[in-house]
Protein backbone atom coordinates (compact mmCIF):
# COMPACT_ATOMS: atom_id res chain seq x y z
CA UNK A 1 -16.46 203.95 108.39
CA UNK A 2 -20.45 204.34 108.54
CA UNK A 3 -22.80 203.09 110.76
CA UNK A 4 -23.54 200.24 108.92
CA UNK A 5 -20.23 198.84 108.40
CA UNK A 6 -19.00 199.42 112.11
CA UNK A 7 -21.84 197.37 113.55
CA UNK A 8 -20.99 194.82 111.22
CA UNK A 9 -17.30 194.76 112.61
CA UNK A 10 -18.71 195.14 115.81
CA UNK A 11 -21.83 192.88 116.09
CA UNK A 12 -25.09 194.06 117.16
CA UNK A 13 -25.18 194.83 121.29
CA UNK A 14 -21.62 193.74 121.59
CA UNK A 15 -19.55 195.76 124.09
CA UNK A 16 -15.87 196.88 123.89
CA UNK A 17 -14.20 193.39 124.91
CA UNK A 18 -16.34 191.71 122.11
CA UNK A 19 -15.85 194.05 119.77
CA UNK A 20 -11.76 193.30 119.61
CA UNK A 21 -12.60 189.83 119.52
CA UNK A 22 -15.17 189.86 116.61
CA UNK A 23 -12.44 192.25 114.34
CA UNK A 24 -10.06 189.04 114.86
CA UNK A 25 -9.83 185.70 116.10
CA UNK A 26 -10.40 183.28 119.37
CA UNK A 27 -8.33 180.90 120.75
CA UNK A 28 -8.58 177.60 118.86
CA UNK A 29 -9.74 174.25 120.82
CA UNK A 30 -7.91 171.33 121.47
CA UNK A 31 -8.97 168.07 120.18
CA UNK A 32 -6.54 165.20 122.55
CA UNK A 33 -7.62 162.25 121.38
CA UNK A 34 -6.46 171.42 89.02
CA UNK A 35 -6.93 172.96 87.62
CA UNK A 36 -6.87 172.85 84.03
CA UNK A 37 -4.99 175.05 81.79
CA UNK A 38 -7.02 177.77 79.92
CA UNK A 39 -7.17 181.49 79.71
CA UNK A 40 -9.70 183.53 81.03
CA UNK A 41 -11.21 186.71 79.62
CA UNK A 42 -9.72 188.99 82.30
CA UNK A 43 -6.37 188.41 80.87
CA UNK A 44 -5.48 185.51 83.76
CA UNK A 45 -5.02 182.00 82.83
CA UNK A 46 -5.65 179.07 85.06
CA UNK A 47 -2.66 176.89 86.29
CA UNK A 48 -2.39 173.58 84.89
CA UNK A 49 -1.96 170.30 87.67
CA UNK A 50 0.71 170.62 89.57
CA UNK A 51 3.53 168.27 89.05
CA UNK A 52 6.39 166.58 90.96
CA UNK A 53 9.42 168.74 90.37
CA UNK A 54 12.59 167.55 89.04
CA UNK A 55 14.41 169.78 90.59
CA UNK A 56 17.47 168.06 93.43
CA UNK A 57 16.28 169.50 96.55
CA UNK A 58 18.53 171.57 98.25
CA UNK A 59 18.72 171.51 102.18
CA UNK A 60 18.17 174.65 103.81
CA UNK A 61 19.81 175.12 107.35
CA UNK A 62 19.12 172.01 109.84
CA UNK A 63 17.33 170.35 107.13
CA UNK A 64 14.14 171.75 108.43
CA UNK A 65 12.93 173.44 105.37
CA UNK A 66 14.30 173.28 101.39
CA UNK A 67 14.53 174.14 98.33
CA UNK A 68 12.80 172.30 95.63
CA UNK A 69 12.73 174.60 92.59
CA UNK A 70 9.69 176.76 91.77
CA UNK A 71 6.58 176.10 93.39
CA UNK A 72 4.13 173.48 91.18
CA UNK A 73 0.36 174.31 90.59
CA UNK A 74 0.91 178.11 89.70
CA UNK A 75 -0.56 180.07 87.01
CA UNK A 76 1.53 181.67 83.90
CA UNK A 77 2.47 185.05 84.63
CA UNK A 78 -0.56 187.20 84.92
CA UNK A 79 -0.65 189.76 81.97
CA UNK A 80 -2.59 193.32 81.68
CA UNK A 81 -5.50 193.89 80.94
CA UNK A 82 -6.51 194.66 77.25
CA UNK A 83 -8.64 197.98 76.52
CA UNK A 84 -12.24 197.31 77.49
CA UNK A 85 -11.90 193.66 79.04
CA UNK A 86 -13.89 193.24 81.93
CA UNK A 87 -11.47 192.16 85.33
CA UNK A 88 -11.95 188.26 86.44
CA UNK A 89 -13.55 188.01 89.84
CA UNK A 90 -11.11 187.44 92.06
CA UNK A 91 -12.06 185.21 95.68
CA UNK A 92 -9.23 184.44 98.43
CA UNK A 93 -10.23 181.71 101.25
CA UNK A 94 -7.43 182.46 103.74
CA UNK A 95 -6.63 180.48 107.21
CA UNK A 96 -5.90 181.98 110.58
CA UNK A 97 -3.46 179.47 112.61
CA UNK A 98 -3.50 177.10 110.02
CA UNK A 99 -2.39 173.94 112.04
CA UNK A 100 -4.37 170.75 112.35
CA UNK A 101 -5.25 169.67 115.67
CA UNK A 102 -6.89 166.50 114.99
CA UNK A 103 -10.50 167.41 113.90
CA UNK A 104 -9.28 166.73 110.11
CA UNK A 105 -10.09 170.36 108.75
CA UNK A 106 -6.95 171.03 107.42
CA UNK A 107 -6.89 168.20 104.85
CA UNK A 108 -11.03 168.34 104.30
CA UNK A 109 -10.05 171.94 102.68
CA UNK A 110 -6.69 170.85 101.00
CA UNK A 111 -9.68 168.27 99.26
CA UNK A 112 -12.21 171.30 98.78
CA UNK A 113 -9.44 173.15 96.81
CA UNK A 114 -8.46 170.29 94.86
CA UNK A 115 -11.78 169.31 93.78
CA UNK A 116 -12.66 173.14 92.73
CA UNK A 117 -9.63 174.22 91.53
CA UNK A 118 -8.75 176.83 94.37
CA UNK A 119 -5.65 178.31 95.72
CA UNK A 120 -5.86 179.53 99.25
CA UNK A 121 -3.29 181.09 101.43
CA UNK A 122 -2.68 179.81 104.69
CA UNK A 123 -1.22 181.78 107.89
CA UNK A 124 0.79 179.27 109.49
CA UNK A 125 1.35 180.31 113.53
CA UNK A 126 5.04 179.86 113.90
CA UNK A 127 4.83 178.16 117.59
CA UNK A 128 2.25 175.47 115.70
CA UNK A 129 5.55 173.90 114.83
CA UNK A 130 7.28 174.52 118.54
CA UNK A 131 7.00 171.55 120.76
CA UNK A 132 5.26 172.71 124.08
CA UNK A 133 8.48 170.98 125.90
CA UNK A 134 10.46 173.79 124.42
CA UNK A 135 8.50 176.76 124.89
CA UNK A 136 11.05 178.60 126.87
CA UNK A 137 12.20 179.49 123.52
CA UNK A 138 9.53 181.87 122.67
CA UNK A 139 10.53 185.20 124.00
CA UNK A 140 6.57 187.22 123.23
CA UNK A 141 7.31 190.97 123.22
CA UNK A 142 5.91 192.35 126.27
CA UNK A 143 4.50 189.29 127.68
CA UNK A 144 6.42 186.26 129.99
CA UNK A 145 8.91 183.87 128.08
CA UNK A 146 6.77 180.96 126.63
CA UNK A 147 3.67 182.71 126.65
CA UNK A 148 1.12 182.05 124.33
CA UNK A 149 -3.21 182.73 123.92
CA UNK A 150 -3.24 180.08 121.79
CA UNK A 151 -1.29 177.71 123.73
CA UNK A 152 0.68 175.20 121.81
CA UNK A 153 -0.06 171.75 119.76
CA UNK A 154 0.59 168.07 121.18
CA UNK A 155 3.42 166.09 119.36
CA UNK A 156 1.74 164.47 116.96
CA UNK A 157 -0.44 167.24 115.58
CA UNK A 158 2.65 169.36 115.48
CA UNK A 159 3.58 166.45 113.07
CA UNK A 160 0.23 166.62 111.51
CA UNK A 161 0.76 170.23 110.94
CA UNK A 162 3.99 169.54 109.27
CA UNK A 163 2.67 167.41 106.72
CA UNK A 164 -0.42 169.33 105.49
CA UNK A 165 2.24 172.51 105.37
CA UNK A 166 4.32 170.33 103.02
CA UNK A 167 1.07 169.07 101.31
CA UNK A 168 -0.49 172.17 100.74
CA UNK A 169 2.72 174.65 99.45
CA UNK A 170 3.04 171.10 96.89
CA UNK A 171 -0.56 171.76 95.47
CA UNK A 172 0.00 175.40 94.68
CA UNK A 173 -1.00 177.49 97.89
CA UNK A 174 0.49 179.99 100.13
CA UNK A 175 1.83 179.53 103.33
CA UNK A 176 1.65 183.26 104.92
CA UNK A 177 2.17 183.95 109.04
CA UNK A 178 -0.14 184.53 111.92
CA UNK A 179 2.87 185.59 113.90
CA UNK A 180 2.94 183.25 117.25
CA UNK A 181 1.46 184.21 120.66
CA UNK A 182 -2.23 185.62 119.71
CA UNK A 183 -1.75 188.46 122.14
CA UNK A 184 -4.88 190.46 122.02
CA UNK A 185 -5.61 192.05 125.62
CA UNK A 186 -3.90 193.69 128.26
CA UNK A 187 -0.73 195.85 128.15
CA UNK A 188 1.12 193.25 125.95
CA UNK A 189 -1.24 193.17 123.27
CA UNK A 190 -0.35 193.05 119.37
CA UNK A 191 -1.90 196.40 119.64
CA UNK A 192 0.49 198.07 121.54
CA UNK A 193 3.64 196.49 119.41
CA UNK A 194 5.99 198.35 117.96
CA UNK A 195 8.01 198.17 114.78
CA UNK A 196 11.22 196.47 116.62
CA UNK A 197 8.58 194.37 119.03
CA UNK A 198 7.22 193.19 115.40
CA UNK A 199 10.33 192.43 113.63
CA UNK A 200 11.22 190.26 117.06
CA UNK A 201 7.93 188.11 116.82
CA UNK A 202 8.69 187.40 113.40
CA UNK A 203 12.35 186.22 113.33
CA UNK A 204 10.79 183.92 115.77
CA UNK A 205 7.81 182.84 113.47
CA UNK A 206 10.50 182.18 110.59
CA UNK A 207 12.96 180.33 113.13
CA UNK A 208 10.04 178.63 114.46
CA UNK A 209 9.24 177.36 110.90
CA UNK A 210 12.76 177.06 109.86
CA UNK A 211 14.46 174.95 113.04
CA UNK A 212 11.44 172.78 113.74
CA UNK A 213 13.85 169.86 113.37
CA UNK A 214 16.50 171.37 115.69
CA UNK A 215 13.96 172.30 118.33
CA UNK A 216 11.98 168.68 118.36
CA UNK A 217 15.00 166.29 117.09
CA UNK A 218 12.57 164.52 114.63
CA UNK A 219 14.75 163.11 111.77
CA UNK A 220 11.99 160.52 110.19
CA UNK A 221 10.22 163.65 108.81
CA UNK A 222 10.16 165.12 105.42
CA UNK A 223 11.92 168.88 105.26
CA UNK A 224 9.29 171.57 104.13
CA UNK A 225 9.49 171.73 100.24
CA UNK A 226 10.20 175.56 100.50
CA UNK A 227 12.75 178.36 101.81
CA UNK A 228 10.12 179.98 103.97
CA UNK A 229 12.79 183.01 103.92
CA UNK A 230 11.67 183.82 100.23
CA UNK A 231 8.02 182.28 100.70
CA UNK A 232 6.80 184.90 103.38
CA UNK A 233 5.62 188.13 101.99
CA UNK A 234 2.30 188.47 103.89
CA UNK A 235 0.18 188.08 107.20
CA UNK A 236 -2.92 188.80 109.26
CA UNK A 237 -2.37 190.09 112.95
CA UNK A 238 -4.33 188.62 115.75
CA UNK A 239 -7.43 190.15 115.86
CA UNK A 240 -6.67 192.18 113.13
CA UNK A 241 -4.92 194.43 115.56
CA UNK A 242 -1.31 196.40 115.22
CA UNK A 243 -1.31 196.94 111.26
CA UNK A 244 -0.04 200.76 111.65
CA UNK A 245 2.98 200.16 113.31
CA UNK A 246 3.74 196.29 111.62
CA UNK A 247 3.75 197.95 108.66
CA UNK A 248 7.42 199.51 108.70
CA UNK A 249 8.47 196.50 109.30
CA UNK A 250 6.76 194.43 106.85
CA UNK A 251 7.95 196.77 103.92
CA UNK A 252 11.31 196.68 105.42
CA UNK A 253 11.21 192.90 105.22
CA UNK A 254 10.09 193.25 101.27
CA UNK A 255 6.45 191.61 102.34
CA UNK A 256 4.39 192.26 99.28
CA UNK A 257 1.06 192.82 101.42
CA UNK A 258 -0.95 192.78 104.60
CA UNK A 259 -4.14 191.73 105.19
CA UNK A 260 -4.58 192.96 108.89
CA UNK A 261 -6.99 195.81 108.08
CA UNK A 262 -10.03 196.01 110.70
CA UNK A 263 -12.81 195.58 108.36
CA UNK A 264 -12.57 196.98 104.66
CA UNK A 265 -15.24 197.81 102.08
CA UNK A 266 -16.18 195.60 98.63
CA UNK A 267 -13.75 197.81 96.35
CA UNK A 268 -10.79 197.39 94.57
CA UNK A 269 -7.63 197.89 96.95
CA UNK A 270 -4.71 200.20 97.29
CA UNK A 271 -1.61 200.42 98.98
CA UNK A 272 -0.54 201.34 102.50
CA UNK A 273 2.89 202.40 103.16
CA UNK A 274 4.05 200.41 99.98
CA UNK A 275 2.48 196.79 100.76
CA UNK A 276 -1.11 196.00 99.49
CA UNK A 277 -3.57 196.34 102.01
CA UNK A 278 -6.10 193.33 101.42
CA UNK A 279 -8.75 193.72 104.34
CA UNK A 280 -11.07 191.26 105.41
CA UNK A 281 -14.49 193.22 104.65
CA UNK A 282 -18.21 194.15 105.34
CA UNK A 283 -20.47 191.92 103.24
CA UNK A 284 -24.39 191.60 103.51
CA UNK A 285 -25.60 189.93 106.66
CA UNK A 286 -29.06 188.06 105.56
CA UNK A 287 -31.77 189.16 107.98
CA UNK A 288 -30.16 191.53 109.77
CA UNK A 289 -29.81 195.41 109.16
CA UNK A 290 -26.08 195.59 109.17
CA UNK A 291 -23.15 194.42 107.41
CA UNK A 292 -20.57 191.96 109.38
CA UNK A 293 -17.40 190.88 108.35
CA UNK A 294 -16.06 188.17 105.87
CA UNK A 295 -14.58 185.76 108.71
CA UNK A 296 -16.33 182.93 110.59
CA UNK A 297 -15.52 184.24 113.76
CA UNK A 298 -17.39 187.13 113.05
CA UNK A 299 -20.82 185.32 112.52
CA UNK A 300 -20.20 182.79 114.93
CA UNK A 301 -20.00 186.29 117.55
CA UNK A 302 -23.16 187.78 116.20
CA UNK A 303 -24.90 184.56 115.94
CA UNK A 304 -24.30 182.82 120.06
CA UNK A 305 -22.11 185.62 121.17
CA UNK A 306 -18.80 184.51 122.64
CA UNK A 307 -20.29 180.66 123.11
CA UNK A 308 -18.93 178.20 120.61
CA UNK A 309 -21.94 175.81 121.34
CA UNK A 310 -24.88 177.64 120.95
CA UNK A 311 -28.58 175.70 120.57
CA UNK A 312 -28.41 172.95 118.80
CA UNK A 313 -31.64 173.78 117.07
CA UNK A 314 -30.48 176.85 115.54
CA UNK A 315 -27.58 175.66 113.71
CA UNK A 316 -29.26 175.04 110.66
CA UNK A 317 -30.54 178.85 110.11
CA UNK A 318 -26.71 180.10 111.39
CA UNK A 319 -25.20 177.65 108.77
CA UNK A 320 -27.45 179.20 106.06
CA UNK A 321 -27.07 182.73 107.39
CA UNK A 322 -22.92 182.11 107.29
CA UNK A 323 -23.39 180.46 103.75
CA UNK A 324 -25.74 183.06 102.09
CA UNK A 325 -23.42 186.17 103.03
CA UNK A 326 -20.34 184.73 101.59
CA UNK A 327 -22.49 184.23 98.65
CA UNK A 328 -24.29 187.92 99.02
CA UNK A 329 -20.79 189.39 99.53
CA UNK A 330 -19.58 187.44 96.14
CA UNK A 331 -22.57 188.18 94.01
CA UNK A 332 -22.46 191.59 95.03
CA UNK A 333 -19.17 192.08 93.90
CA UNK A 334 -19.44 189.47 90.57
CA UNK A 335 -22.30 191.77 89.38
CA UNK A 336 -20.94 194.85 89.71
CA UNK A 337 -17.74 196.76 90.73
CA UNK A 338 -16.02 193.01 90.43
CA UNK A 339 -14.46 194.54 93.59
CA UNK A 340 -12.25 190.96 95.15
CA UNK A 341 -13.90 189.06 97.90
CA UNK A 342 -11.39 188.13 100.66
CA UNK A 343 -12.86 185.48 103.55
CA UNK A 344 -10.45 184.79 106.67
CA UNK A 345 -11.47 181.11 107.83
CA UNK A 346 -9.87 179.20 111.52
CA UNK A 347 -9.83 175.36 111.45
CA UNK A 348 -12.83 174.72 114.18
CA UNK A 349 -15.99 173.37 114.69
CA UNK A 350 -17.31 176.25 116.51
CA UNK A 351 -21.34 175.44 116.99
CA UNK A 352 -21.00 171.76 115.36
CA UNK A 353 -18.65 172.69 112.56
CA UNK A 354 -21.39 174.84 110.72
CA UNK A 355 -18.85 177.64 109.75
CA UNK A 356 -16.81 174.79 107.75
CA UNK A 357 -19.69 173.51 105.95
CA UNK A 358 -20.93 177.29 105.12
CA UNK A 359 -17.34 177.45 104.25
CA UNK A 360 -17.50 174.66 102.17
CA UNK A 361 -20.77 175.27 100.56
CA UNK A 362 -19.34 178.89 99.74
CA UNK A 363 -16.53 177.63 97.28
CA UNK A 364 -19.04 175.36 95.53
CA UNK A 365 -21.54 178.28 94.94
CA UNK A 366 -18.44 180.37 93.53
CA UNK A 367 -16.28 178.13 91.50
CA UNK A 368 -16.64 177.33 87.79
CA UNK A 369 -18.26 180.40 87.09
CA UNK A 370 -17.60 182.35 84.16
CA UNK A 371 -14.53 184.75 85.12
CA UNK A 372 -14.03 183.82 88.59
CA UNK A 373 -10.74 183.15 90.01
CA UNK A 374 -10.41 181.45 93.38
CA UNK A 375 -6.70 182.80 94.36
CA UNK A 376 -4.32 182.72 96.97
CA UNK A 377 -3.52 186.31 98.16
CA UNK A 378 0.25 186.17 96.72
CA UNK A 379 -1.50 185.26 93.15
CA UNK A 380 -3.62 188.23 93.52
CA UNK A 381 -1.09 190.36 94.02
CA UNK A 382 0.81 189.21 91.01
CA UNK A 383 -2.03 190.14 89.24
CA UNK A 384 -2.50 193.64 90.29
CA UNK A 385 1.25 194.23 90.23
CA UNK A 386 0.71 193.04 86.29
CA UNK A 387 -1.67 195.62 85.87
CA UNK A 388 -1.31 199.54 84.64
CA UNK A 389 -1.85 201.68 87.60
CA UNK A 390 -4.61 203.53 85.24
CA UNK A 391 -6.25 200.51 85.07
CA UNK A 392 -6.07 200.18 88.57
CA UNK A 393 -6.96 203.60 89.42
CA UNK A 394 -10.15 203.45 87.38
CA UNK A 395 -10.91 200.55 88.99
CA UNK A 396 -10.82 202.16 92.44
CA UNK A 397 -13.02 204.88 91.22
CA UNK A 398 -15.93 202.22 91.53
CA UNK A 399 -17.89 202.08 95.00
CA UNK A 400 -19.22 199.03 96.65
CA UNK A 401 -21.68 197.38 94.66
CA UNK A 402 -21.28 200.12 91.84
CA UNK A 403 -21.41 198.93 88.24
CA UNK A 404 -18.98 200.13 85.29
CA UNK A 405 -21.02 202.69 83.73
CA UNK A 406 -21.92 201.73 80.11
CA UNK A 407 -20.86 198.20 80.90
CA UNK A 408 -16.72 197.16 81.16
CA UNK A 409 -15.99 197.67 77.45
CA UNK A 410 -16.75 201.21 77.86
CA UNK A 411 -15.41 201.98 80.91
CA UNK A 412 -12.23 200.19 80.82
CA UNK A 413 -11.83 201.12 77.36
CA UNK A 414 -9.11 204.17 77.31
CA UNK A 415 -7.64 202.93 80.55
């Protein structure tokens, strides 16, 4: 990695300790208190409104989860592309934690998507759906039984959680894993996992997900509309942290991809020990000299450090900053290599909320343009597994920011 991507994974002046925090996550706070159908020209079609399936739904287990038939609000099976057609630009929005704790994020972004016709995948923590009363039952590799950095959610936004899950898998997204515990420092970090400490934490993500009703003895709730068994086939790691040896494990499982990677580049990706490796990645950082990377967290570090309230009077110019590198990152890509843009989001209102409105103001600036496809990671990974590895290959031979030479029709042409 060169100098300019690893200060923007590391932040400028950060030391050691902030540097593992900027590559992945913090702790989250604790509030008390469409798309129409049409093809594209890069051989993609959009997914018409999702409708209410037909399908009896099947109970699955204690009646936590279900089965109700194929998932609605998907696209038509992604097809190759043709000789010379130029790739769609292809944007995921993706969620860290994914579980609303009462400051209404998790529904304002189930609206965003709606109203711009965007998939997202969300990375549901499996002890989001634990009730604190019964966290004995988490068993953390390495770490004391009922452990968690991230602590766990009241009650009622454990309930809250539950129906935005069940929500958003109805309108067409992806409900992926953030494993459980957040365990980023010390001897019983993520990082020092290995492949059996990895396939423990998940069994208990899925059984977390799986026997919420057992372990809260809620019976007035809906079950999940999905068999998360066959639904899980991708994840981030805390602080992006542990990919080499979760790995193994995730291909053993028949995961499809990762996105754990500390800090990729604007190309088109490959694989890593059989799963696609989907990094978060460098973009442009306006007014600074370096590159950072495509998550909130990350700005929020290199913009107040490690304080989630910095001045109040330079929110503005950090909301801008946050909003105009998403968009740098995008156009970069849209205008040349077509490279996909992947952005790793946490529901908080870190300095005032300005990382959700950038957030916001992001999908507006991308959607409805000519090409662009704003996918969950699972539908992007349909796509590329639709494509010729030729094609693919070609595409890889194109550096960040690097047009086709002689334009798409020429270069894509005897691919």
């Amino acid at each position: 990695m060169g100098d300019i991507s690893r200060r923007g994974l590391l932040g400028a002046g950060l030391g050691a300790a902030a540097a593992l925090g900027a590559a992945g996550c913090g702790a989250p706070s604790r509030d008390k208190g469409g798309r129409t159908g049409a093809k594209d020209s890069g051989g993609t079609e959009v997914a018409s409104k999702p409708s209410p399936s037909s399908t009896p739904v099947r109970l699955i287990g204690d009646g936590s989860t279900s089965d109700t038939g194929k998932q609605p609000g998907q696209p038509p099976a992604p097809v190759s592309l043709e000789p010379g057609q130029a790739p769609p630009q292809f944007v995921v929005f993706s969620w860290d934690g994914a579980g609303e704790v009462g400051n209404g994020l998790f529904p304002r972004f189930l609206k965003v998507a709606k109203d711009h016709g965007a998939a997202m995948t969300f990375f549901l923590s499996g002890i989001y759906l634990l009730p604190e009363s019964k966290k004995d039952l988490y068993r953390p590799p390495n770490n004391p039984v009922g452990a968690s950095d991230i602590g766990y959610l009241t009650d009622g936004h454990i309930k809250d959680t539950l129906k935005y899950v069940h929500q958003a898998w109805r309108e067409g997204h992806e409900i992926g894993t953030h494993f459980n515990g957040h365990f980023c420092a010390g001897s019983g970090s993520v990082g020092n996992w290995t492949p059996a400490d990895w396939e423990n934490e998940i069994e208990q993500a899925v059984g977390f997900v799986t026997k919420w009703r057992t372990h809260s003895g809620w019976t007035g709730i809906d079950p999940l509309p999905f068999d998360y068994t066959k639904e899980l086939v991708g994840a981030r790691t805390p602080c992006l942290l542990g990919q080499r040896k979760l790995l193994p494990t995730a291909r053993k499982l028949g995961w499809r991809y990762d996105s754990s990677s500390p800090g990729g580049r604007q190309e088109w990706p490959g694989r890593r020990q059989g799963l696609w490796d989907l990094p978060l990645q460098s973009i442009p950082f306006p007014g600074r000299s370096f590159e950072t990377l495509s998550m909130d967290y990350n700005f929020m570090v290199n913009q107040s450090g490690n304080s989630t309230r910095g001045p109040y009077a330079k929110r503005p110019g950090w909301k801008r900053q946050a909003r105009d590198a998403y968009l740098a990152g995008f156009r970069r890509a849209y205008e040349s290599n077509r490279a996909p843009l992947f952005i790793g989001n946490h529901f908080e209102q870190w300095n005032g909320g300005i990382y959700m409105d950038a957030v916001e103001e992001a999908v507006k600036g991308m959607a409805g343009r000519k090409d662009v496809r704003l996918v969950s990671f699972r539908q992007f990974c349909d796509w590329l597994d639709a494509q010729r590895p030729r094609v693919l290959g070609r595409l890889r031979t194109l550096g960040v920011g690097q047009a086709p030479p002689g334009g798409w029709n020429a270069f894509l042409k005897t691919a």
